[in-house]
PDB file of N, CA and C in Angstrom:
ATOM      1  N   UNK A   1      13.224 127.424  91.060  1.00  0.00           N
ATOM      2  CA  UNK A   1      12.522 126.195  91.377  1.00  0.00           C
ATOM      3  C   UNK A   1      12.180 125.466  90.081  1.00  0.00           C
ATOM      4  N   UNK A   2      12.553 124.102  90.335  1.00  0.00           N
ATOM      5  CA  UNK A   2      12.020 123.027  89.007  1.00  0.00           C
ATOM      6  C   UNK A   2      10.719 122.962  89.518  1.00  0.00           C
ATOM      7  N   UNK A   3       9.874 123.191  88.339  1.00  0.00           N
ATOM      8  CA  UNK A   3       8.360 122.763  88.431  1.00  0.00           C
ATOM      9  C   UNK A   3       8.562 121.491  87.092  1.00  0.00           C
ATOM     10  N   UNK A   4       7.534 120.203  87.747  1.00  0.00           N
ATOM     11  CA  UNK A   4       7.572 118.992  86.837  1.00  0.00           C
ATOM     12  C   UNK A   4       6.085 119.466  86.331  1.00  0.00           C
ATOM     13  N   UNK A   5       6.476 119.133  84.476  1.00  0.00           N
ATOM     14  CA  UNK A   5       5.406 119.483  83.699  1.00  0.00           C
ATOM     15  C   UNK A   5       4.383 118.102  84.012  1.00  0.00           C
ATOM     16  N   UNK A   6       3.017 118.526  83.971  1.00  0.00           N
ATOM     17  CA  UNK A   6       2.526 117.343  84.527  1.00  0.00           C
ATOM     18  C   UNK A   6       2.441 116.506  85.940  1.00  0.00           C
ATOM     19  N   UNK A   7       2.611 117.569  86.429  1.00  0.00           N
ATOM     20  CA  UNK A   7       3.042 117.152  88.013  1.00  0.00           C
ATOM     21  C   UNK A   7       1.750 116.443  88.525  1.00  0.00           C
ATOM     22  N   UNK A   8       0.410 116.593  87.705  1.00  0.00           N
ATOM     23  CA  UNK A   8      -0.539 115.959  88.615  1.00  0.00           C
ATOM     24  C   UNK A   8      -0.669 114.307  88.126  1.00  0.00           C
ATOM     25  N   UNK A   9       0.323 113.809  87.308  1.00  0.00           N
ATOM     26  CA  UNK A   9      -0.156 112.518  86.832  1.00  0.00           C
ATOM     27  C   UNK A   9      -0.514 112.557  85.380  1.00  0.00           C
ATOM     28  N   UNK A  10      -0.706 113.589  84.805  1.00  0.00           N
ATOM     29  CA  UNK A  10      -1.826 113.350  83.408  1.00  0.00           C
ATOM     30  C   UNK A  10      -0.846 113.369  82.671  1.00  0.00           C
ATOM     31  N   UNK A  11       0.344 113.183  82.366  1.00  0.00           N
ATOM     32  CA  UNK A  11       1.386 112.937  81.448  1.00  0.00           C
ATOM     33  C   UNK A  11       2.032 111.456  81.405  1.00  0.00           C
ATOM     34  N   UNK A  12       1.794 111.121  82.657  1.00  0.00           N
ATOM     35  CA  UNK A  12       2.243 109.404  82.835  1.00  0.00           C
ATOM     36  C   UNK A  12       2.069 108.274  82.066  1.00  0.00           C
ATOM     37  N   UNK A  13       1.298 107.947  81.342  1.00  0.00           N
ATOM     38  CA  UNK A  13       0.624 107.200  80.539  1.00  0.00           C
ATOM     39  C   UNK A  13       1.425 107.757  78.980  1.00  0.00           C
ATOM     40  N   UNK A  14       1.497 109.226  78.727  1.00  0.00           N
ATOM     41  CA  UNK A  14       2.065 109.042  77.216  1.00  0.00           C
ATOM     42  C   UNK A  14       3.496 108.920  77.703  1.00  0.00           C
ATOM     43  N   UNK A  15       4.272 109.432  78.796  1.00  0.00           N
ATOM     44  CA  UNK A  15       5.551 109.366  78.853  1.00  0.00           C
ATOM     45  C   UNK A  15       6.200 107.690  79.335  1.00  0.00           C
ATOM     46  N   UNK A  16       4.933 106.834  79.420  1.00  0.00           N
ATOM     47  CA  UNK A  16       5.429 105.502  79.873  1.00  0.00           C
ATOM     48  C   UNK A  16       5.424 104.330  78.643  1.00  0.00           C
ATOM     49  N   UNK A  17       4.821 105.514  77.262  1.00  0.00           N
ATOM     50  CA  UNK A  17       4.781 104.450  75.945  1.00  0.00           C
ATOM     51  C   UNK A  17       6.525 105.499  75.092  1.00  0.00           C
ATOM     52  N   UNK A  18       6.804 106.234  75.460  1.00  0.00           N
ATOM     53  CA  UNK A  18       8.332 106.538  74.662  1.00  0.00           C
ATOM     54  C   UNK A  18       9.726 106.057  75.557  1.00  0.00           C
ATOM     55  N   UNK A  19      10.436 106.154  74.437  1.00  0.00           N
ATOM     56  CA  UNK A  19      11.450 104.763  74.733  1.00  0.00           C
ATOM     57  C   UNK A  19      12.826 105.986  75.774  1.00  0.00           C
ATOM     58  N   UNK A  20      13.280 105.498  76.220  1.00  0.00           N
ATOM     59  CA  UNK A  20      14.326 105.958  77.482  1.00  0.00           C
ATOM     60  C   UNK A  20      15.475 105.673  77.043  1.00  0.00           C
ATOM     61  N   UNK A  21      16.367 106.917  75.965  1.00  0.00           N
ATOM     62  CA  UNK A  21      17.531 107.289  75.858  1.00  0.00           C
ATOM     63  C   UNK A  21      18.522 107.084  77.031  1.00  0.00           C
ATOM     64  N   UNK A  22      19.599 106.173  76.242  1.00  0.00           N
ATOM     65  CA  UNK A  22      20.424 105.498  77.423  1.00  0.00           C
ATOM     66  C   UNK A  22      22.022 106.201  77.179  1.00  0.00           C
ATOM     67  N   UNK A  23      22.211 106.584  75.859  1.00  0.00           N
ATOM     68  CA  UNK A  23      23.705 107.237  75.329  1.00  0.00           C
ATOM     69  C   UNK A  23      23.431 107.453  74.170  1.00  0.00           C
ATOM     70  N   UNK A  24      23.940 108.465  73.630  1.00  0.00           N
ATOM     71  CA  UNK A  24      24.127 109.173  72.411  1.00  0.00           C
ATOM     72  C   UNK A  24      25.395 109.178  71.881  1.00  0.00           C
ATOM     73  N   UNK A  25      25.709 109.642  70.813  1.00  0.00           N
ATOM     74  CA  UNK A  25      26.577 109.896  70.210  1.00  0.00           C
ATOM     75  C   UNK A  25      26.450 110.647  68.672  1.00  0.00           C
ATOM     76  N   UNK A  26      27.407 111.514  68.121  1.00  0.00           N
ATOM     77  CA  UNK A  26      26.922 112.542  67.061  1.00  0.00           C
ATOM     78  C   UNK A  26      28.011 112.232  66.038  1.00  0.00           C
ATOM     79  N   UNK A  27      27.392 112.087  64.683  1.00  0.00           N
ATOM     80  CA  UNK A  27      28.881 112.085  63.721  1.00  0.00           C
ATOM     81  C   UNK A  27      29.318 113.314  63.866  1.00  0.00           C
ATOM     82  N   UNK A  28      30.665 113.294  63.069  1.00  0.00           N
ATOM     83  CA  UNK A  28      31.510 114.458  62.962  1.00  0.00           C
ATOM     84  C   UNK A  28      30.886 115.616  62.297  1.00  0.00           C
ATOM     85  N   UNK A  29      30.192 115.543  60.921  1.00  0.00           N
ATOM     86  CA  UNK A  29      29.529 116.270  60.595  1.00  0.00           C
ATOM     87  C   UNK A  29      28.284 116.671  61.322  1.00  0.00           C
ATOM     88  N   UNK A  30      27.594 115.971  62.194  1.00  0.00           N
ATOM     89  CA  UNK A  30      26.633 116.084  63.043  1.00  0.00           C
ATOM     90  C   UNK A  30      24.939 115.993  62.145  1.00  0.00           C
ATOM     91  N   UNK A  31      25.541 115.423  61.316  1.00  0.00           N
ATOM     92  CA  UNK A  31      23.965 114.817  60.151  1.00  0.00           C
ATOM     93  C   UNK A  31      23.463 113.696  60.550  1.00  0.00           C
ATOM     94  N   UNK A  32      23.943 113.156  61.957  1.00  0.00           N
ATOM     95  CA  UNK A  32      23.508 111.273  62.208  1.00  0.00           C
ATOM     96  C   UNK A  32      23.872 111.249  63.666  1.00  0.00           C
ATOM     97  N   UNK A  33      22.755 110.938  64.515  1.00  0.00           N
ATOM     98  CA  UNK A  33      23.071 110.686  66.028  1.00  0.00           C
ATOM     99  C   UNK A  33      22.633 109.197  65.972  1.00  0.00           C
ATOM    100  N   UNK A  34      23.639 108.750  67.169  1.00  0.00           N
ATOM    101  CA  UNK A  34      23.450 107.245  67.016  1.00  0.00           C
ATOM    102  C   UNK A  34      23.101 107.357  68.522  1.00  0.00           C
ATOM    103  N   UNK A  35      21.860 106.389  68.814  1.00  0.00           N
ATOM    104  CA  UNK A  35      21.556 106.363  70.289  1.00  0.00           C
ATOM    105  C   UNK A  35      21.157 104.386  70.794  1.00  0.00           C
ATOM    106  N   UNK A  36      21.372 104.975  72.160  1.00  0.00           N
ATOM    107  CA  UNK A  36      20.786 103.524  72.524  1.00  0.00           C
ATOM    108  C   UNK A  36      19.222 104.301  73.585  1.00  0.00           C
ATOM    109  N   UNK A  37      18.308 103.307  73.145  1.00  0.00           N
ATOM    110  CA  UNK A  37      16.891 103.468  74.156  1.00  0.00           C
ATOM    111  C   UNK A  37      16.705 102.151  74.810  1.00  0.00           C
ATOM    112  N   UNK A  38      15.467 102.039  74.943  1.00  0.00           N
ATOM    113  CA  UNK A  38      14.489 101.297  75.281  1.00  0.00           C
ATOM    114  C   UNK A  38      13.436 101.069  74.068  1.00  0.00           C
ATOM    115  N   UNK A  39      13.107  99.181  73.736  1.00  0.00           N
ATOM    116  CA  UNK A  39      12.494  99.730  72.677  1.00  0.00           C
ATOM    117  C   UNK A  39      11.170  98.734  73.263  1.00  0.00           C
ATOM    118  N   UNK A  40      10.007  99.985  73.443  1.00  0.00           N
ATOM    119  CA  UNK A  40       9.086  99.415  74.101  1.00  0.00           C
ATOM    120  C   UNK A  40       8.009  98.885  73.034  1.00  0.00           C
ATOM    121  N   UNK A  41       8.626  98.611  71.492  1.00  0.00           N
ATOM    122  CA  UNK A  41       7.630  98.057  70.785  1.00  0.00           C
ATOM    123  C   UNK A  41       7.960  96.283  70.710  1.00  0.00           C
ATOM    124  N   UNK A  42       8.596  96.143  71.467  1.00  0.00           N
ATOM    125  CA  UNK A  42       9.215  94.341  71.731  1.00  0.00           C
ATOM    126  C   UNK A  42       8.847  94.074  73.191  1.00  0.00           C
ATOM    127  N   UNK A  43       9.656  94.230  74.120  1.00  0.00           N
ATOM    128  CA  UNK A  43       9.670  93.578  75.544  1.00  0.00           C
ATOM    129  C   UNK A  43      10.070  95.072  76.577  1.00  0.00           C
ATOM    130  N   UNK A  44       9.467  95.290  77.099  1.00  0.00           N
ATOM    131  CA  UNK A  44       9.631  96.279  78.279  1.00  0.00           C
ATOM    132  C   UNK A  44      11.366  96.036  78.604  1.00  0.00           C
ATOM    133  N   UNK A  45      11.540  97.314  78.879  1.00  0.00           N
ATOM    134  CA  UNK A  45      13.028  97.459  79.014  1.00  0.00           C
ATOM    135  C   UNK A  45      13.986  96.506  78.063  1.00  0.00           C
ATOM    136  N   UNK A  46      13.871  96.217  76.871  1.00  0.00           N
ATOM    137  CA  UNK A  46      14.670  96.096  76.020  1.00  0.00           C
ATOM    138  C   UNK A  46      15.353  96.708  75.226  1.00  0.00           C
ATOM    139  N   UNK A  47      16.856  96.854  75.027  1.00  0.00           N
ATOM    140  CA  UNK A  47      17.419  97.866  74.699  1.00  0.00           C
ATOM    141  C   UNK A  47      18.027  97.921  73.195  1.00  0.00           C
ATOM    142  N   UNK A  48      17.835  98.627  72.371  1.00  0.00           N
ATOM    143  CA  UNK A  48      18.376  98.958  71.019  1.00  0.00           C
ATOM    144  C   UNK A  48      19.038  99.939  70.641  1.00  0.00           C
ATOM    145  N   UNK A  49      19.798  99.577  69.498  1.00  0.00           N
ATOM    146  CA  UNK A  49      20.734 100.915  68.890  1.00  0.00           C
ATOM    147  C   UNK A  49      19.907 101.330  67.572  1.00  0.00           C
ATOM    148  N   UNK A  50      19.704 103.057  67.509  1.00  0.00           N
ATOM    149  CA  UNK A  50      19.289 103.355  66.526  1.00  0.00           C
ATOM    150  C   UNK A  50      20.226 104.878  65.739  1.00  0.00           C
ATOM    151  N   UNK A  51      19.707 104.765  64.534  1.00  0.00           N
ATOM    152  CA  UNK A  51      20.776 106.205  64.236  1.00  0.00           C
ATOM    153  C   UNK A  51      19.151 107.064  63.651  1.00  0.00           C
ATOM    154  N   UNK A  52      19.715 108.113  64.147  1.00  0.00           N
ATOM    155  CA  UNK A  52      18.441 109.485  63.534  1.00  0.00           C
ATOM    156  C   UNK A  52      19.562 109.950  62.435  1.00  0.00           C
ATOM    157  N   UNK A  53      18.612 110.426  61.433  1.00  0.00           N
ATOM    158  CA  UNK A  53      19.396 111.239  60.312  1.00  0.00           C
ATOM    159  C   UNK A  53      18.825 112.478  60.362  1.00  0.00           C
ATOM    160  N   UNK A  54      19.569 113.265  60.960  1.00  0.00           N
ATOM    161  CA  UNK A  54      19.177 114.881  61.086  1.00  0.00           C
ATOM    162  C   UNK A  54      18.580 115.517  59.387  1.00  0.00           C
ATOM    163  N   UNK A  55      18.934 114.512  58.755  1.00  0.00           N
ATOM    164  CA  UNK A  55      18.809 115.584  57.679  1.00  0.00           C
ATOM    165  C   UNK A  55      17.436 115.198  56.361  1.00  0.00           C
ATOM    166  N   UNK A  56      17.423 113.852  57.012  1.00  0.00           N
ATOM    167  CA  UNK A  56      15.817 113.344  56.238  1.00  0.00           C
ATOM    168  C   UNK A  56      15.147 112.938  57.573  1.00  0.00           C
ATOM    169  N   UNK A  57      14.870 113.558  58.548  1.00  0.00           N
ATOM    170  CA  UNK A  57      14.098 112.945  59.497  1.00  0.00           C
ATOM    171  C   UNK A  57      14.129 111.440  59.817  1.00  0.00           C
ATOM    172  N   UNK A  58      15.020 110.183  59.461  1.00  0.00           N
ATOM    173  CA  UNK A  58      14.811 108.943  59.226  1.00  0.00           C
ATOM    174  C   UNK A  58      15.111 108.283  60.701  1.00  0.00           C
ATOM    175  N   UNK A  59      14.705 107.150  61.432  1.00  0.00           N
ATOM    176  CA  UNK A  59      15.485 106.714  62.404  1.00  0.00           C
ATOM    177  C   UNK A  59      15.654 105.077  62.063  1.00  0.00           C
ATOM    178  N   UNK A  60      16.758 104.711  62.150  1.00  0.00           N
ATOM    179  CA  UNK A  60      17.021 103.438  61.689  1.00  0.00           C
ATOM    180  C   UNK A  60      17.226 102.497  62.761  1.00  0.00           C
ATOM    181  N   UNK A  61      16.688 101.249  62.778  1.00  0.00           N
ATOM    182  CA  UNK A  61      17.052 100.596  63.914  1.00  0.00           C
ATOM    183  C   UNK A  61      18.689  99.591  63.447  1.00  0.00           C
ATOM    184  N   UNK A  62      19.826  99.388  64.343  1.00  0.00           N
ATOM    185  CA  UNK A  62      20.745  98.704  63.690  1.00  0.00           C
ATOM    186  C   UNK A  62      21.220  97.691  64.860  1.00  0.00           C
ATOM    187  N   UNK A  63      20.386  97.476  65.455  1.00  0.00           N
ATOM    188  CA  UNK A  63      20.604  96.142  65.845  1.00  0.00           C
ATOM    189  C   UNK A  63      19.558  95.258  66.100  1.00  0.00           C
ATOM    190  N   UNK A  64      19.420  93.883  65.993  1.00  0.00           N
ATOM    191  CA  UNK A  64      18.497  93.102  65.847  1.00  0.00           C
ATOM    192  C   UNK A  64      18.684  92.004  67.372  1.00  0.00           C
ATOM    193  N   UNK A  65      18.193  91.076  67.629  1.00  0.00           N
ATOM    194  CA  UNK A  65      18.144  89.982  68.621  1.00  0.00           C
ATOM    195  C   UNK A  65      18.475  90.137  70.152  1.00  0.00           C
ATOM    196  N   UNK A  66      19.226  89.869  70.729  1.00  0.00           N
ATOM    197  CA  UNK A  66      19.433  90.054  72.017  1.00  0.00           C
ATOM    198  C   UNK A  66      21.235  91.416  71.981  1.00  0.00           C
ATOM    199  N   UNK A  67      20.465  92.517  72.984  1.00  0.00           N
ATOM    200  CA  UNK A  67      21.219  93.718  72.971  1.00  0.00           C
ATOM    201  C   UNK A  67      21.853  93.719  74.164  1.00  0.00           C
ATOM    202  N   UNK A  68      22.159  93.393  75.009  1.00  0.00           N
ATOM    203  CA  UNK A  68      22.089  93.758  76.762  1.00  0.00           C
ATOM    204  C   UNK A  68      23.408  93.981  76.925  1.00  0.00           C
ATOM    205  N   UNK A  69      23.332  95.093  77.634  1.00  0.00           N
ATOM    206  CA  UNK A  69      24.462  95.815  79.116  1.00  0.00           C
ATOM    207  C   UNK A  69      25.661  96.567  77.696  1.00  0.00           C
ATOM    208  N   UNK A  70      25.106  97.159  76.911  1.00  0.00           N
ATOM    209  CA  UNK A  70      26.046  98.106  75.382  1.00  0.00           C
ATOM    210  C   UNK A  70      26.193  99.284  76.734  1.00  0.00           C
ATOM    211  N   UNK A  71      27.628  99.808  76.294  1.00  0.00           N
ATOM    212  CA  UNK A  71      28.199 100.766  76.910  1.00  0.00           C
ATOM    213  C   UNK A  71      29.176 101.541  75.605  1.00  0.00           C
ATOM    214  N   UNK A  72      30.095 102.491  75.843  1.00  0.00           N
ATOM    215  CA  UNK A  72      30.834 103.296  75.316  1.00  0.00           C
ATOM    216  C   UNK A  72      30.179 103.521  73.948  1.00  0.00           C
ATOM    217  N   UNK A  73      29.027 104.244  73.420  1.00  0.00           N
ATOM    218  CA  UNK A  73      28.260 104.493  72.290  1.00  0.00           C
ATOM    219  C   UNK A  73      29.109 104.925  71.292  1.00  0.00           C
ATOM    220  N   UNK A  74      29.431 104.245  70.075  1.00  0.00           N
ATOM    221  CA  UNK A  74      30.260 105.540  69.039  1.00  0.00           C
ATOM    222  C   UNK A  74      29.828 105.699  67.821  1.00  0.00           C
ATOM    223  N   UNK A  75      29.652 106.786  67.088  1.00  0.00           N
ATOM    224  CA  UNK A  75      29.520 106.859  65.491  1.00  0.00           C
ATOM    225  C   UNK A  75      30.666 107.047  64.645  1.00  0.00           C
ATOM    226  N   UNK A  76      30.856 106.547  63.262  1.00  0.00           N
ATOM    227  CA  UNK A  76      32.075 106.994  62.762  1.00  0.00           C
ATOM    228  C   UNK A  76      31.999 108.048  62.134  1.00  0.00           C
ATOM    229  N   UNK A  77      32.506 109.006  61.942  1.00  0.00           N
ATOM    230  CA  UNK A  77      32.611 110.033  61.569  1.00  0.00           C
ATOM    231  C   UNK A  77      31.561 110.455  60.066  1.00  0.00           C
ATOM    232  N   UNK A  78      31.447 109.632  59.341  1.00  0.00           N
ATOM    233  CA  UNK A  78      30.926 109.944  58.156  1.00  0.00           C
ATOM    234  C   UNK A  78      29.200 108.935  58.974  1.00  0.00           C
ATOM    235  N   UNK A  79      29.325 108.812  59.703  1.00  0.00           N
ATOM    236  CA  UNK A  79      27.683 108.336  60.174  1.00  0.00           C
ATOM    237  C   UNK A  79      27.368 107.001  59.810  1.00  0.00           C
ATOM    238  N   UNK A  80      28.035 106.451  59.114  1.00  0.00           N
ATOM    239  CA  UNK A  80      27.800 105.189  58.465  1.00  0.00           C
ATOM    240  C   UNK A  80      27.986 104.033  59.237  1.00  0.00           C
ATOM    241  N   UNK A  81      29.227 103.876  60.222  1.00  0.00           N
ATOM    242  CA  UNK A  81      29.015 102.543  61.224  1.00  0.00           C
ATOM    243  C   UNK A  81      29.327 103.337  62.552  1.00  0.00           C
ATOM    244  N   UNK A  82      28.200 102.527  63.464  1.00  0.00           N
ATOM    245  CA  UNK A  82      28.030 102.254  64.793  1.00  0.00           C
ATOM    246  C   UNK A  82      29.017 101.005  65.834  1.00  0.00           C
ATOM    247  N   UNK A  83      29.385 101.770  66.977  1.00  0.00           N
ATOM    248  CA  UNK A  83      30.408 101.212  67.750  1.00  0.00           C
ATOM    249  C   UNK A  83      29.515 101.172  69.534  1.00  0.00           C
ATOM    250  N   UNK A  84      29.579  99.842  69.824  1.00  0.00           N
ATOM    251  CA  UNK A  84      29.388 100.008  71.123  1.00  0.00           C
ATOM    252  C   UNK A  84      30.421  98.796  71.846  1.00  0.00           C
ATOM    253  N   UNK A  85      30.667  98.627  73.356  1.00  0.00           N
ATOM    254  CA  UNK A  85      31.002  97.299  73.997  1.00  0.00           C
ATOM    255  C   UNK A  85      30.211  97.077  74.781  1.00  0.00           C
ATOM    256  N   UNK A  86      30.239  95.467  74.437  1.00  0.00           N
ATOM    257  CA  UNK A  86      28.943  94.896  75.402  1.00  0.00           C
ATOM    258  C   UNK A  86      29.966  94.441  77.083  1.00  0.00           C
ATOM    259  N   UNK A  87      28.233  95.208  77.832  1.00  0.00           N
ATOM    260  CA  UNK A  87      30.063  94.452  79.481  1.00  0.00           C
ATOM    261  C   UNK A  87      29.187  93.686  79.884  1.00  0.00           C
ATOM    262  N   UNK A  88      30.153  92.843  80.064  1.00  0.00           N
ATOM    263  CA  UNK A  88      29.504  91.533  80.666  1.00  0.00           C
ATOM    264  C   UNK A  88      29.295  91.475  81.999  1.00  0.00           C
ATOM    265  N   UNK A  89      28.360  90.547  82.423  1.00  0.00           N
ATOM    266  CA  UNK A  89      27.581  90.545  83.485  1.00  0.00           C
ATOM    267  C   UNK A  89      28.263  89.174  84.598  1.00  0.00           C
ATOM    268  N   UNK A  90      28.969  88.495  84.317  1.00  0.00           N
ATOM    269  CA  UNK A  90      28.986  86.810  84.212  1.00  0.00           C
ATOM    270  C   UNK A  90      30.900  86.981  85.093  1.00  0.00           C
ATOM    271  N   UNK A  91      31.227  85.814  85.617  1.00  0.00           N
ATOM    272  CA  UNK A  91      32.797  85.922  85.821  1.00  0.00           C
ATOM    273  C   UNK A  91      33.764  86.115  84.333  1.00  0.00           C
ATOM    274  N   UNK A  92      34.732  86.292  85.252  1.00  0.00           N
ATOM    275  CA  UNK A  92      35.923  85.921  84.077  1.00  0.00           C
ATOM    276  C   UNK A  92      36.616  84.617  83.867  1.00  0.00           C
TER     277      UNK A  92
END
């Protein structure tokens, strides 16, 4: 049986201020994960790309202005550039 930690409510409030991992991705060496969240220090459900550096604790934000509907997450191998496609929402 799954038991939910916090099942009575008293976790709701800190788990509704951290941001909601949407895709990951790991360099080759695995020293740099590149993720997309939620970045709830701008606009509720706004979404950003960031890279963690496994190896100085660092998290970098690498994208700026309007982010919406990023799919297929990628890192390049040496950690240094980030790959996503944006899908569009709109006709063709």
């Amino acid at each position: 049986a799954i038991t939910r930690l916090g099942a009575d409510g008293a976790l709701d409030d800190i788990l509704a201020t951290l941001p909601r991992i949407r895709e990951v991705a790991l360099s080759a060496d695995g020293n740099k994960v590149a993720f997309i969240a939620t970045d709830l220090s701008f606009f509720p459900e706004q979404l950003a790309a960031y890279v963690y550096d496994r190896t100085t604790g660092a998290v970098e934000a690498v994208t700026t202005g309007e982010f919406t509907n990023p799919v297929q997450l990628e890192i390049s191998a040496d950690g240094n550039h980030v790959f996503w496609r944006q899908a569009g929402t709109g006709p063709i």
